[in-house]
Protein backbone atom coordinates (compact mmCIF):
# COMPACT_ATOMS: atom_id res chain seq x y z
CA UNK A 1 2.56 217.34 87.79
CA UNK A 2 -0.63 219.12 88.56
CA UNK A 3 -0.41 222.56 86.63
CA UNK A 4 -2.72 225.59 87.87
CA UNK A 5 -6.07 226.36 86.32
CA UNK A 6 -5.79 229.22 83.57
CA UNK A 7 -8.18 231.52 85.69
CA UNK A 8 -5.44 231.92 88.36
CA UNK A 9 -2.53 231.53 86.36
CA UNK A 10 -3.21 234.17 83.83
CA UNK A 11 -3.72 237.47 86.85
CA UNK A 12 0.02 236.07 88.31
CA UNK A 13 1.81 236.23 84.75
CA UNK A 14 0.13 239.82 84.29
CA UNK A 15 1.48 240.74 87.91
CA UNK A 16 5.26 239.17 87.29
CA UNK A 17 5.30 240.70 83.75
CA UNK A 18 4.35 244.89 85.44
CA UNK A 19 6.87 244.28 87.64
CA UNK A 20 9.64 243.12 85.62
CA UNK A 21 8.89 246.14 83.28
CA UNK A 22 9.12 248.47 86.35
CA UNK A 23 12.46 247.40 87.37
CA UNK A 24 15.36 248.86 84.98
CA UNK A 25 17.47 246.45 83.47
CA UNK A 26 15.23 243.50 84.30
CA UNK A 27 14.07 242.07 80.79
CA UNK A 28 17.66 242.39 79.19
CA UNK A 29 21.06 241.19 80.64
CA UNK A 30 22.71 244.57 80.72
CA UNK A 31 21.95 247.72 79.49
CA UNK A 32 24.57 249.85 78.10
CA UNK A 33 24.60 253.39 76.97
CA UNK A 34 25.94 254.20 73.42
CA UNK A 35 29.43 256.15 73.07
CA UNK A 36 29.04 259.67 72.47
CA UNK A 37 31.12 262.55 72.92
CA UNK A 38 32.61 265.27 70.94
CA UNK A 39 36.55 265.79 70.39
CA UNK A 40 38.76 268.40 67.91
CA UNK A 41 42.76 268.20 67.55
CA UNK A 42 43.93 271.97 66.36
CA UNK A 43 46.93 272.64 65.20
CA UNK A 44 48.00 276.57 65.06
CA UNK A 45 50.48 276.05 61.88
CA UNK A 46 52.63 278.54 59.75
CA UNK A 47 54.39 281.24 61.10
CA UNK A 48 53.58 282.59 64.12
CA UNK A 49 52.38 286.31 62.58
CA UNK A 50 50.09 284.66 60.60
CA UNK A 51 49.10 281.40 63.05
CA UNK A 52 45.98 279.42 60.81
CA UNK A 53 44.13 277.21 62.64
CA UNK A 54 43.85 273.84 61.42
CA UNK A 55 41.67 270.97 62.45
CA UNK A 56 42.81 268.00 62.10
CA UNK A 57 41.15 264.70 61.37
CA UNK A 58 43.04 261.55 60.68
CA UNK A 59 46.12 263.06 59.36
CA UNK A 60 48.46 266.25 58.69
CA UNK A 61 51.80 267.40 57.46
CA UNK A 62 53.37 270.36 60.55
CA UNK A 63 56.50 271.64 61.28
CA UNK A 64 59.13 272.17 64.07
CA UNK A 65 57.68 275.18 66.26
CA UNK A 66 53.95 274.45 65.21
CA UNK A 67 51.12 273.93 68.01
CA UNK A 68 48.84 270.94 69.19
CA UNK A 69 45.27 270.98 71.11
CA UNK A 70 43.19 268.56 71.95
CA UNK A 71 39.59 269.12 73.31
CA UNK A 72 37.25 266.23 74.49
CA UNK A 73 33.92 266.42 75.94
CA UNK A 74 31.64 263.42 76.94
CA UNK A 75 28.09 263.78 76.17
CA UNK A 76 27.08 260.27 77.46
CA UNK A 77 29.08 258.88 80.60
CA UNK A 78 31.86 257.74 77.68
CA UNK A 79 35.63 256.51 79.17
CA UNK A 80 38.03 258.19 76.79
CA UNK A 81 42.14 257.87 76.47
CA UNK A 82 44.31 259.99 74.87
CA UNK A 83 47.59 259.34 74.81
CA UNK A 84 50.82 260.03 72.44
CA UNK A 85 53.62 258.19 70.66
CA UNK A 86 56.77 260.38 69.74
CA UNK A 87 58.74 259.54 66.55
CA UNK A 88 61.71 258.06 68.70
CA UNK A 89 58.60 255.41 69.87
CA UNK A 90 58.32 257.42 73.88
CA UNK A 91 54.72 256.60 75.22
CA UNK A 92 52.70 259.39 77.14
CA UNK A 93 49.37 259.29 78.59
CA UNK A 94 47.77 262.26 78.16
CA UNK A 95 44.36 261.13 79.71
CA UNK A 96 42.94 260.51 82.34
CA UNK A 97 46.16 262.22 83.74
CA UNK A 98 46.88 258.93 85.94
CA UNK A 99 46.35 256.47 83.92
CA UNK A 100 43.21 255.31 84.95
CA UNK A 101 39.53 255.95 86.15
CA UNK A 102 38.93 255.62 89.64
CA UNK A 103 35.06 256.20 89.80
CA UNK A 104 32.29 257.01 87.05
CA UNK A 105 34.02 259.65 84.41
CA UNK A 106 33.33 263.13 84.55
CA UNK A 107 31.16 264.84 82.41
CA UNK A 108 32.34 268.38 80.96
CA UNK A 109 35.10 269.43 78.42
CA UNK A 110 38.91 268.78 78.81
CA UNK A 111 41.67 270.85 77.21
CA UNK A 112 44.48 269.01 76.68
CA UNK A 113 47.51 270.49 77.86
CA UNK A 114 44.96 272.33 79.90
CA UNK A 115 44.20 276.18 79.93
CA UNK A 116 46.19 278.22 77.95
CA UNK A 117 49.23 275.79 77.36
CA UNK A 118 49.71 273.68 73.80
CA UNK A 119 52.11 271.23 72.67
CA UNK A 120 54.41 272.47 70.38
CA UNK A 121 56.25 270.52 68.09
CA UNK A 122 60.26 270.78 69.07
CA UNK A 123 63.35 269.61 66.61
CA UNK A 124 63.23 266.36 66.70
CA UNK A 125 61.25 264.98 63.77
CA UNK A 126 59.18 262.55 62.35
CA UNK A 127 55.68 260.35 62.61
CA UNK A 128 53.88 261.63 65.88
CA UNK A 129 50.87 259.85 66.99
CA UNK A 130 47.91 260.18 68.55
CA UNK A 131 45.71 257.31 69.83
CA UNK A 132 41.90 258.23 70.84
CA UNK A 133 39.73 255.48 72.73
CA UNK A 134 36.23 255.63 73.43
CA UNK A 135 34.07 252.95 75.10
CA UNK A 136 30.86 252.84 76.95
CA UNK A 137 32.10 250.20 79.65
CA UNK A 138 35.23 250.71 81.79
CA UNK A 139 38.99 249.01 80.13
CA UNK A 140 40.39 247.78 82.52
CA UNK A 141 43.32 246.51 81.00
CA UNK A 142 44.31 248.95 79.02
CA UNK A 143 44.40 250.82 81.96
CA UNK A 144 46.26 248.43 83.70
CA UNK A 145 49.14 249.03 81.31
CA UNK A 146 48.96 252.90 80.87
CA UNK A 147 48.70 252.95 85.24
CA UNK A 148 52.41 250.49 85.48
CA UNK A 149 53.75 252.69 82.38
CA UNK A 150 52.95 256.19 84.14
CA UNK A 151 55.97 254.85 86.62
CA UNK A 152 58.50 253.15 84.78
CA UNK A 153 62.31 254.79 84.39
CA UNK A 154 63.78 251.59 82.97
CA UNK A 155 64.76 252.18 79.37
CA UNK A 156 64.13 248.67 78.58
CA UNK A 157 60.79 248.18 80.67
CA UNK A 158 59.60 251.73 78.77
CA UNK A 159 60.02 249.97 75.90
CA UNK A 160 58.42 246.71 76.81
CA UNK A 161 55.29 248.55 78.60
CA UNK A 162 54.54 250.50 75.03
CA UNK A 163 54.98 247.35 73.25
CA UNK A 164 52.36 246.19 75.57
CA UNK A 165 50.13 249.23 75.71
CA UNK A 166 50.01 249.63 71.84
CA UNK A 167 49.35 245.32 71.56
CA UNK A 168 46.02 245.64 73.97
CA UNK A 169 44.95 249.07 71.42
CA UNK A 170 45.48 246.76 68.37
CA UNK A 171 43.30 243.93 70.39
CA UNK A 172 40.64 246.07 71.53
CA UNK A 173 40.49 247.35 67.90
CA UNK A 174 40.10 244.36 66.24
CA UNK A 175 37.88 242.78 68.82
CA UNK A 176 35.24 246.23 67.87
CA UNK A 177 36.03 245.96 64.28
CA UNK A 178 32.47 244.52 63.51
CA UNK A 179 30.36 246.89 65.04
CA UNK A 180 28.46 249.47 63.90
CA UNK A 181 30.41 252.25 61.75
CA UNK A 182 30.90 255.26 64.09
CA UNK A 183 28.59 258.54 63.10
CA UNK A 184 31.09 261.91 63.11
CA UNK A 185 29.56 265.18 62.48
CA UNK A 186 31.67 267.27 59.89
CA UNK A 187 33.19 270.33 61.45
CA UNK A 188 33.63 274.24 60.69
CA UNK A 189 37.16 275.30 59.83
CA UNK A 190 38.93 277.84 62.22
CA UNK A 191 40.02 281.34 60.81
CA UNK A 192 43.46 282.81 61.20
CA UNK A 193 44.66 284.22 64.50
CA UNK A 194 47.90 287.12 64.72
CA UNK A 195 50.97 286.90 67.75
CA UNK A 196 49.11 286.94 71.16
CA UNK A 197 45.48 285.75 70.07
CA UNK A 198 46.49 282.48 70.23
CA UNK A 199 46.52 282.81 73.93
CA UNK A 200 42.96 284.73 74.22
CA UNK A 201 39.52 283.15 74.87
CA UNK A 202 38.46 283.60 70.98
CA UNK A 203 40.71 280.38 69.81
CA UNK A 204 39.70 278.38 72.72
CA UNK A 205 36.41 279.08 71.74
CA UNK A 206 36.79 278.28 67.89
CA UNK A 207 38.57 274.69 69.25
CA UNK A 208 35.57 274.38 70.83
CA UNK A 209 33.60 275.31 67.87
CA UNK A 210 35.27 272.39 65.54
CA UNK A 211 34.47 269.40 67.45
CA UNK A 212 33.67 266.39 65.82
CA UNK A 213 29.86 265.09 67.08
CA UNK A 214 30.71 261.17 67.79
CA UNK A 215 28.60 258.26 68.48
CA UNK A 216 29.35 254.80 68.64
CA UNK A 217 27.69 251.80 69.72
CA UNK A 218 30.02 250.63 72.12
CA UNK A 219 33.79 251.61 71.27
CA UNK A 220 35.18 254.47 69.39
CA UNK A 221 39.11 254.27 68.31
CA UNK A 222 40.75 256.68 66.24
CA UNK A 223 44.42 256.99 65.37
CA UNK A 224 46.14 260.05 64.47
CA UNK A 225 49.24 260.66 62.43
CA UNK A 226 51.44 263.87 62.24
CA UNK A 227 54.28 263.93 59.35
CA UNK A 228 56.53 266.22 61.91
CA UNK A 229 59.07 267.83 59.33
């Protein structure tokens, strides 16, 4: 095969290689943007004339009639999902609300229970937990699984669907367990807070305040454990 002379070779190659650089995403197969978003749990512990604000990290010992938080807020276009496992093993997405994303997520920061409402621990106790999920691409099976469970009354198929749910965490987690360690921020501890400041702007503003800083590469996971006594 004839090949072209050099002279009119080389001005084409210059030509292909501007306009490849012009065009986004056009020298690499896909181009994903890091996880990175902030997120606090607070817990308003002891009793509640002296409330102490606690944040909590991986871990922490509370009681019957103390208070839960959550706050997240993405800083890159991050898909995040919250959601809770009570000590008698009951599964409750906590976000997004339904289960799953139906467009690009929303940027700005979530309360969770929203507005002045908290979760507060109630008699029954013993390991509560927490699962937070962060990924720079859209899971679409885990969402798959949180959507069916959001409608299930069957005792048995509850029970099945969590089985389920936790199974594709554990996969997802293992399948991200090589990449890069995730970068948290260390946070400022909360003050104390008397009877009806704990429904004023001031300890919204402090949850705010504690926020881990996160960034991942592509997948954040963190699990977290409250010893309910």
């Amino acid at each position: 095969m004839l090949s072209k002379p050099v002279s009119t070779l080389f001005p084409i190659l210059l030509v292909l290689a501007w306009v490849l650089a012009a065009v986004p995403g056009a020298n690499s197969q896909t181009q994903v943007a890091g996880v990175h978003f902030k997120w606090s749990l607070a817990a308003l512990a002891n009793p509640k004339t002296d409330r102490q604000l606690i944040s909590i990290d991986r871990f922490a010992e509370l009681r019957s009639g103390d208070q839960l938080k959550f706050y997240l807020e993405p800083i890159n276009p991050s898909y995040l999902y919250l959601f809770h496992v009570s000590p008698q093993g009951k599964l409750t997405v906590l976000f997004p609300t339904q289960g799953k994303y139906t467009d690009a997520p929303a940027m700005g920061g979530d309360f969770i229970p929203p507005g002045g409402a908290w979760f507060i621990l109630d008699d029954v106790v013993g390991k509560e937990k927490f699962y937070l999920i962060a990924a720079s691409r859209q899971l679409k099976e885990l969402e798959f699984h949180l959507a069916q469970h959001l409608h299930l009354t069957n005792p048995e198929e509850i029970r099945h669907s969590t089985a389920n749910v936790l199974a594709e965490i554990k996969k997802l987690r293992q399948k991200n367990r090589t990449l890069t360690v995730p970068a948290e921020k260390p946070v400022r501890l909360g003050g104390n807070f008397r009877g009806s400041e704990t429904d004023s702007p001031k300890i919204t503003a402090e949850i705010v305040k504690i926020a881990r800083d996160v960034t991942a590469e592509y997948f954040y996971s963190r699990i977290i454990t409250i010893d309910h006594r």
